[in-house]
PDB file of N, CA and C in Angstrom:
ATOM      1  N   UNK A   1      90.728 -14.312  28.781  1.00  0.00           N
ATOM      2  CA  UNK A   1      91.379 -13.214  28.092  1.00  0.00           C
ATOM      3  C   UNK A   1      91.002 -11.911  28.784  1.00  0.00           C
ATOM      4  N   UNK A   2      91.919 -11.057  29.529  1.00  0.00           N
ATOM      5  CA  UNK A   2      92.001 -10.116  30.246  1.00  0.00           C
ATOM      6  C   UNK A   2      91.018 -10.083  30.999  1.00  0.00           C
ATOM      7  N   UNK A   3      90.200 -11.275  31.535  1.00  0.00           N
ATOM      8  CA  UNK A   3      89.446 -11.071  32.621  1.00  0.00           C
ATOM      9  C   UNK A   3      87.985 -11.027  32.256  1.00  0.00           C
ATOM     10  N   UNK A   4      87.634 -11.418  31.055  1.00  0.00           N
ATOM     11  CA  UNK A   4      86.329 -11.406  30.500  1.00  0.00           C
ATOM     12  C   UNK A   4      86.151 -12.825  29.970  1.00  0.00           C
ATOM     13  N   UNK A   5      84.911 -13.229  30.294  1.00  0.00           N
ATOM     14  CA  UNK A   5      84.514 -14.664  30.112  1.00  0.00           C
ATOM     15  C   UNK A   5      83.899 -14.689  28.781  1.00  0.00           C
ATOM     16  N   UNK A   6      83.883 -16.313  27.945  1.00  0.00           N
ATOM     17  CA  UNK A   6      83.104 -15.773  26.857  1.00  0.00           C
ATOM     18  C   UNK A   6      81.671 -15.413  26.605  1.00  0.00           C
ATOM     19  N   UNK A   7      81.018 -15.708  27.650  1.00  0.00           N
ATOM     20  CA  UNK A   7      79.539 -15.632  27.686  1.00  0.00           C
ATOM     21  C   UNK A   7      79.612 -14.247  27.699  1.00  0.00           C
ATOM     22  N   UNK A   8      80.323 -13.160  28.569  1.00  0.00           N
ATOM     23  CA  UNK A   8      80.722 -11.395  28.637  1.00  0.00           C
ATOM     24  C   UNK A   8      80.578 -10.963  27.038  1.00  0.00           C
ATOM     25  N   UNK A   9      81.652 -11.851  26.464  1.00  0.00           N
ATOM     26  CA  UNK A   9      82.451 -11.415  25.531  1.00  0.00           C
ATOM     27  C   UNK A   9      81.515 -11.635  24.153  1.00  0.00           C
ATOM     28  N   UNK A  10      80.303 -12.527  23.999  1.00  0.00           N
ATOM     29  CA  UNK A  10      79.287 -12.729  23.248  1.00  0.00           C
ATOM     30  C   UNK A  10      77.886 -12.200  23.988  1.00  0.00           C
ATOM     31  N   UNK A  11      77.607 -11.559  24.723  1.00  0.00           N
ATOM     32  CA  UNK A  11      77.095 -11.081  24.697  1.00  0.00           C
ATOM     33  C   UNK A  11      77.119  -9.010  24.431  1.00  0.00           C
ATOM     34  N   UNK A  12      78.268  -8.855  24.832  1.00  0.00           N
ATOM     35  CA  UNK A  12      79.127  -7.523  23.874  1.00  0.00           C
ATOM     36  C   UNK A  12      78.921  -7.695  22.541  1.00  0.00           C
ATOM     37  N   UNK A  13      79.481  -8.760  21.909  1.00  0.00           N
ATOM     38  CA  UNK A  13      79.133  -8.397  20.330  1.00  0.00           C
ATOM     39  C   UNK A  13      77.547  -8.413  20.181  1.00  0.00           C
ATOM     40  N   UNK A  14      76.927  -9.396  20.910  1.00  0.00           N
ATOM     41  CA  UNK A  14      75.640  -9.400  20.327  1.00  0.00           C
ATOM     42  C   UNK A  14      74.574  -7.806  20.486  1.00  0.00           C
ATOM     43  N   UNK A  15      75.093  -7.151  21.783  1.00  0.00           N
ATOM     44  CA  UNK A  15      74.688  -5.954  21.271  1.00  0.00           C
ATOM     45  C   UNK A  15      74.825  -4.809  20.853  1.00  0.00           C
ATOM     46  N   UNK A  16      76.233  -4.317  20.814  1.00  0.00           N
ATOM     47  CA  UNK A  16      77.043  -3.599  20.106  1.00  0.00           C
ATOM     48  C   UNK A  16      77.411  -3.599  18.977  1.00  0.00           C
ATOM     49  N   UNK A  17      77.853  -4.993  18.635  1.00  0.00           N
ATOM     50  CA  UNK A  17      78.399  -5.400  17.360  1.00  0.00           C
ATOM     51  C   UNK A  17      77.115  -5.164  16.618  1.00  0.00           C
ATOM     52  N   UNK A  18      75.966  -6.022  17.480  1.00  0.00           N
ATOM     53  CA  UNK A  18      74.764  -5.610  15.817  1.00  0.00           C
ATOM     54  C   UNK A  18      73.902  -4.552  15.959  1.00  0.00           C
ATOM     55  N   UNK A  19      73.977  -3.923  16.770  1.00  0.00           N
ATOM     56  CA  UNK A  19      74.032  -2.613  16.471  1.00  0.00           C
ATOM     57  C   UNK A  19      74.522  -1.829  16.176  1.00  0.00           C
ATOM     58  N   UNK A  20      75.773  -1.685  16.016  1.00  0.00           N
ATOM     59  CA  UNK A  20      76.672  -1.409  15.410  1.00  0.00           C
ATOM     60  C   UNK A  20      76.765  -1.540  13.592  1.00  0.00           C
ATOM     61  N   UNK A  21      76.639  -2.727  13.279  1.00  0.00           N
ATOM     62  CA  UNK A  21      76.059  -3.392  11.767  1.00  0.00           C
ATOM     63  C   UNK A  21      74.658  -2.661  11.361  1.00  0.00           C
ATOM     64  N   UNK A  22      73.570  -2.641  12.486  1.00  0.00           N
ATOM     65  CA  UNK A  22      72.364  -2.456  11.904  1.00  0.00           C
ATOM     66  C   UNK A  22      72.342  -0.440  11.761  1.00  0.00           C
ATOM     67  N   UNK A  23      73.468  -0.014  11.859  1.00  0.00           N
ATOM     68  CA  UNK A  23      72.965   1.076  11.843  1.00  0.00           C
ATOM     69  C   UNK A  23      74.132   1.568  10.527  1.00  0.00           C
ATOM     70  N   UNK A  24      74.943   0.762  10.481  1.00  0.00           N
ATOM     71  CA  UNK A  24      75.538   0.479   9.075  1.00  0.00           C
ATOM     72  C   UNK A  24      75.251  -0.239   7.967  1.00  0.00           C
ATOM     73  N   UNK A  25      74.117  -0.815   8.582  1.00  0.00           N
ATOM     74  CA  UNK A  25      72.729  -1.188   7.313  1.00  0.00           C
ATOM     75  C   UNK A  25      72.060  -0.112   7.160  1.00  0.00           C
ATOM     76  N   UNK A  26      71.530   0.973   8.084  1.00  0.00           N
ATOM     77  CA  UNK A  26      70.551   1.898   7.798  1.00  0.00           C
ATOM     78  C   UNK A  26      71.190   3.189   7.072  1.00  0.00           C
ATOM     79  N   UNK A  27      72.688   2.897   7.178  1.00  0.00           N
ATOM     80  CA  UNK A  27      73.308   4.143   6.351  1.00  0.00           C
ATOM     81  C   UNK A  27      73.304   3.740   4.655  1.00  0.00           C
ATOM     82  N   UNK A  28      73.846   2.497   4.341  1.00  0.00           N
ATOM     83  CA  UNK A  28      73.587   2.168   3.426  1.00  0.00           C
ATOM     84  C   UNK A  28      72.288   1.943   2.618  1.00  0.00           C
ATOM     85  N   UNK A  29      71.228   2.138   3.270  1.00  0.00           N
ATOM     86  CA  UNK A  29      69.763   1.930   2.523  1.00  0.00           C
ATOM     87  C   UNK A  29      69.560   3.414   2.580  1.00  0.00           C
ATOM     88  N   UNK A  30      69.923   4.557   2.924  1.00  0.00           N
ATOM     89  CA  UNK A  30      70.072   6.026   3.252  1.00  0.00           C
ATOM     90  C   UNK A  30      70.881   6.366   1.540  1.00  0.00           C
ATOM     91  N   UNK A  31      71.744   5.798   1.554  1.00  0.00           N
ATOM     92  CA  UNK A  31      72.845   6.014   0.689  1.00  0.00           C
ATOM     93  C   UNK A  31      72.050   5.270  -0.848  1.00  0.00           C
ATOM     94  N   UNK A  32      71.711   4.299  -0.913  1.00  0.00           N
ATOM     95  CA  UNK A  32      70.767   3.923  -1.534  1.00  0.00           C
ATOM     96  C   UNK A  32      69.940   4.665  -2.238  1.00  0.00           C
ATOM     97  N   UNK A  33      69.175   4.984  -1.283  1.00  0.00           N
ATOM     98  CA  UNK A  33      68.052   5.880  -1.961  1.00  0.00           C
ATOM     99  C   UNK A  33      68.364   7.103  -2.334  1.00  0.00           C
ATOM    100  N   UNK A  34      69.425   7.744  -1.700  1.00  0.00           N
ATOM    101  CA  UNK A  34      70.246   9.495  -2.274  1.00  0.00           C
ATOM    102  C   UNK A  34      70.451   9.280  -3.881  1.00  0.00           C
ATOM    103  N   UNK A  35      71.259   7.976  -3.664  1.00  0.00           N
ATOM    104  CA  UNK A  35      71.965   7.473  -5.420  1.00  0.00           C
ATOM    105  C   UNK A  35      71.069   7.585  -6.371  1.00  0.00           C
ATOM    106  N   UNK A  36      69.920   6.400  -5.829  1.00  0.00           N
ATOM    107  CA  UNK A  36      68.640   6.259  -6.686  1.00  0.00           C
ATOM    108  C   UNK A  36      67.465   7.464  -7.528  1.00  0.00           C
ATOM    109  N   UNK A  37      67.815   8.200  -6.563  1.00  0.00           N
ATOM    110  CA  UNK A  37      67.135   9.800  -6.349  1.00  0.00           C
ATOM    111  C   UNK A  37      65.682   9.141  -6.469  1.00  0.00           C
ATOM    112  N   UNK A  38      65.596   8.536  -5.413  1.00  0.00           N
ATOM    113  CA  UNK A  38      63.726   7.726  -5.135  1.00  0.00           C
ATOM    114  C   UNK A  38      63.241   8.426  -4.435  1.00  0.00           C
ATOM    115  N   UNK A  39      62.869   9.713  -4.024  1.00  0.00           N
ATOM    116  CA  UNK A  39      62.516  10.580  -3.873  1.00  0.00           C
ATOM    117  C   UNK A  39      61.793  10.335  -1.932  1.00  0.00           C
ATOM    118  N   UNK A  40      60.302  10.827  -1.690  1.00  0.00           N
ATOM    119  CA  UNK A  40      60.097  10.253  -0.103  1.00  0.00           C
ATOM    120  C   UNK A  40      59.447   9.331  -0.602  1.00  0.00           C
ATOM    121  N   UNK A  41      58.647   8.940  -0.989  1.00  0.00           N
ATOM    122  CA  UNK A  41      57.912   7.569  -0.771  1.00  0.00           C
ATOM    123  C   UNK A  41      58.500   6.403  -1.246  1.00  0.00           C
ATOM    124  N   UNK A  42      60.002   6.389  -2.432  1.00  0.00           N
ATOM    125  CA  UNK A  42      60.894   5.772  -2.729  1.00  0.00           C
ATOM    126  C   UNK A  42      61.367   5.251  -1.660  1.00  0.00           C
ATOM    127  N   UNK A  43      61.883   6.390  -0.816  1.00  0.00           N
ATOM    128  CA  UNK A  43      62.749   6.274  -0.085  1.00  0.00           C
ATOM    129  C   UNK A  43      62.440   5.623   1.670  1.00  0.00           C
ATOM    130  N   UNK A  44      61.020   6.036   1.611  1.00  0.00           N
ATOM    131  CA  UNK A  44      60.301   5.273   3.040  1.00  0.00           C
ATOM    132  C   UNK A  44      59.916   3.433   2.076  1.00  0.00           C
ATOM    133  N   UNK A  45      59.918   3.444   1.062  1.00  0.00           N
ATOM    134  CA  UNK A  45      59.535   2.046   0.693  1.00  0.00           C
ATOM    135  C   UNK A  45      61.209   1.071   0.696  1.00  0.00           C
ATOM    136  N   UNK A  46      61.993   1.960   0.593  1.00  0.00           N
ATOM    137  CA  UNK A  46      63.360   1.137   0.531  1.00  0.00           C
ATOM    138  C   UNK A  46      63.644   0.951   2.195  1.00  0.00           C
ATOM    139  N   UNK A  47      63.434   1.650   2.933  1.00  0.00           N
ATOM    140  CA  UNK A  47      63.622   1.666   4.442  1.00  0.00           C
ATOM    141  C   UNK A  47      62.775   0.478   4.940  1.00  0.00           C
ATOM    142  N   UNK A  48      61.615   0.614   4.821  1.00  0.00           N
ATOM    143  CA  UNK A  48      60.773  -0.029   5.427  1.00  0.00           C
ATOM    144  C   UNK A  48      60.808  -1.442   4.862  1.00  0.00           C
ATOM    145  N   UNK A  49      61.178  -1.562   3.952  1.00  0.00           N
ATOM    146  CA  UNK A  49      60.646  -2.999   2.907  1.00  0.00           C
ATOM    147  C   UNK A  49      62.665  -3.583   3.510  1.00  0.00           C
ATOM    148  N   UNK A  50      63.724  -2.935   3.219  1.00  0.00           N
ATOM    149  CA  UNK A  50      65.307  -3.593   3.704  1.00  0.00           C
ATOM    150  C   UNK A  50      65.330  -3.123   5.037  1.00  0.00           C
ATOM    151  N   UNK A  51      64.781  -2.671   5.802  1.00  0.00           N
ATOM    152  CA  UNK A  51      64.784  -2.912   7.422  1.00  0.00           C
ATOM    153  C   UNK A  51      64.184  -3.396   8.375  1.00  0.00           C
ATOM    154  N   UNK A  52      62.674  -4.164   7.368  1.00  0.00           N
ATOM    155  CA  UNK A  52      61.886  -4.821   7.889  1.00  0.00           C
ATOM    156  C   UNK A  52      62.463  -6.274   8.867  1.00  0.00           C
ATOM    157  N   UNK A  53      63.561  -6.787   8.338  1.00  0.00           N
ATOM    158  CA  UNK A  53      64.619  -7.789   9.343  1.00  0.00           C
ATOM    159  C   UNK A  53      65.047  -7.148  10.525  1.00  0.00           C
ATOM    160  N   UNK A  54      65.260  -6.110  10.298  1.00  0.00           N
ATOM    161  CA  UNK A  54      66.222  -5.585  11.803  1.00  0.00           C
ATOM    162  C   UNK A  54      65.154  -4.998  12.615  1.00  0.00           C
ATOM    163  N   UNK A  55      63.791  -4.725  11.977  1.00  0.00           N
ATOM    164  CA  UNK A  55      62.710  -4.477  12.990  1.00  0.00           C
ATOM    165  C   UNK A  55      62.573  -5.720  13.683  1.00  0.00           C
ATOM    166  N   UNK A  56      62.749  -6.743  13.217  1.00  0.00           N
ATOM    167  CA  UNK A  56      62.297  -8.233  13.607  1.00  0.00           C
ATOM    168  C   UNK A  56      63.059  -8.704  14.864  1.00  0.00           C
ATOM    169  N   UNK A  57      64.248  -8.021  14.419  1.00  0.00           N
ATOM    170  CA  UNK A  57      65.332  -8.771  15.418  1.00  0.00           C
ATOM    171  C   UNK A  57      65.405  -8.200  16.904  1.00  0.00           C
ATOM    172  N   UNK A  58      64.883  -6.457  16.354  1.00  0.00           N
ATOM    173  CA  UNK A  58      64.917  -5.789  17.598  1.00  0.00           C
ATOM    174  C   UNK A  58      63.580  -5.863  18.541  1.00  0.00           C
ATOM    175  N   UNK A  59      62.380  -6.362  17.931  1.00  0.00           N
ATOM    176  CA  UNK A  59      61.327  -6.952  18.591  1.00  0.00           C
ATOM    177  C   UNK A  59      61.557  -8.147  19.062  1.00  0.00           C
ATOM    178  N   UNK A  60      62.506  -9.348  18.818  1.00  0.00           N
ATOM    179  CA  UNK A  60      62.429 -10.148  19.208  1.00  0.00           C
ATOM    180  C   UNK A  60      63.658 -10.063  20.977  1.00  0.00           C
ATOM    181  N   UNK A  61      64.446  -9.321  20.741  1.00  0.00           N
ATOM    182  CA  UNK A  61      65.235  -8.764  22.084  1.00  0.00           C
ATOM    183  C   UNK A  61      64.249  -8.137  22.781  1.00  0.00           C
ATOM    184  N   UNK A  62      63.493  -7.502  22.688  1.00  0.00           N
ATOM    185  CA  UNK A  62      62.457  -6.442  23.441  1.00  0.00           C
ATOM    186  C   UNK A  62      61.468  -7.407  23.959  1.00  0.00           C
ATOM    187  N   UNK A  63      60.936  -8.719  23.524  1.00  0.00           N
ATOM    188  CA  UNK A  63      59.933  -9.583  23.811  1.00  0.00           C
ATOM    189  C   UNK A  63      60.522 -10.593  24.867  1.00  0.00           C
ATOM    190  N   UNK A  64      62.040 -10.925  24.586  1.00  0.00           N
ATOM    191  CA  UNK A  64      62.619 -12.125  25.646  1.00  0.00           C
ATOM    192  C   UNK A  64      63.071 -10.945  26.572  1.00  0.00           C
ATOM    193  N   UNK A  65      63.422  -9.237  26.608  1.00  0.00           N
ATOM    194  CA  UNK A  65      63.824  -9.222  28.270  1.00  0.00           C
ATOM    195  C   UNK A  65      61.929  -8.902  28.619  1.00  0.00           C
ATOM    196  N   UNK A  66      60.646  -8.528  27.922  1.00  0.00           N
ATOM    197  CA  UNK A  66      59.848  -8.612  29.196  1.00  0.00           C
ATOM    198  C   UNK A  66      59.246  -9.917  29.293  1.00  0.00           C
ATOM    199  N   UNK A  67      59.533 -11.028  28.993  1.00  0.00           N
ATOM    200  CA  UNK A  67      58.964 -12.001  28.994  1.00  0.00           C
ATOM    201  C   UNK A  67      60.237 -12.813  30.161  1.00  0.00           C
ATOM    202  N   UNK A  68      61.134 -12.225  30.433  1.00  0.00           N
ATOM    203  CA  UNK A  68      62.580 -12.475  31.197  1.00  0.00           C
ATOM    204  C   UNK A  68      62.895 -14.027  30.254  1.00  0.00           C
ATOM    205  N   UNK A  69      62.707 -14.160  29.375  1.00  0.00           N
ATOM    206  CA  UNK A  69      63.765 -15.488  28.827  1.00  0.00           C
ATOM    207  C   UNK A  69      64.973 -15.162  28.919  1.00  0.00           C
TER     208      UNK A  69
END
């Protein structure tokens, strides 16, 4: 399909697309806490405690390119 293979074409979503998502997760836990009116330590405990996955995911990309897997 126009010259892009699918291995191209999955590896585009995999880092755009979820980054793309994960920063439309971080608006919504933003949005979250405005609603909630959880004030700062509300609001660093809702961040930290619903983004604790996407810290995970982005350490685990950061560990396979210096480890070159």
């Amino acid at each position: 399909m126009l010259g892009i293979s699918e291995e191209q074409l999955t590896q585009f979503g995999m880092t755009f697309g979820i980054a793309a998502f994960m920063l439309f997760m971080l608006f919504i836990i933003g949005e979250l806490a405005w609603k909630s009116k959880a004030g700062k330590t509300g609001t660093f405990i809702l961040f930290f405690v619903l983004a604790f996955g996407m810290i995970g995911f982005v350490a685990k990309i950061i560990i396979e390119k210096l480890w070159g897997i």
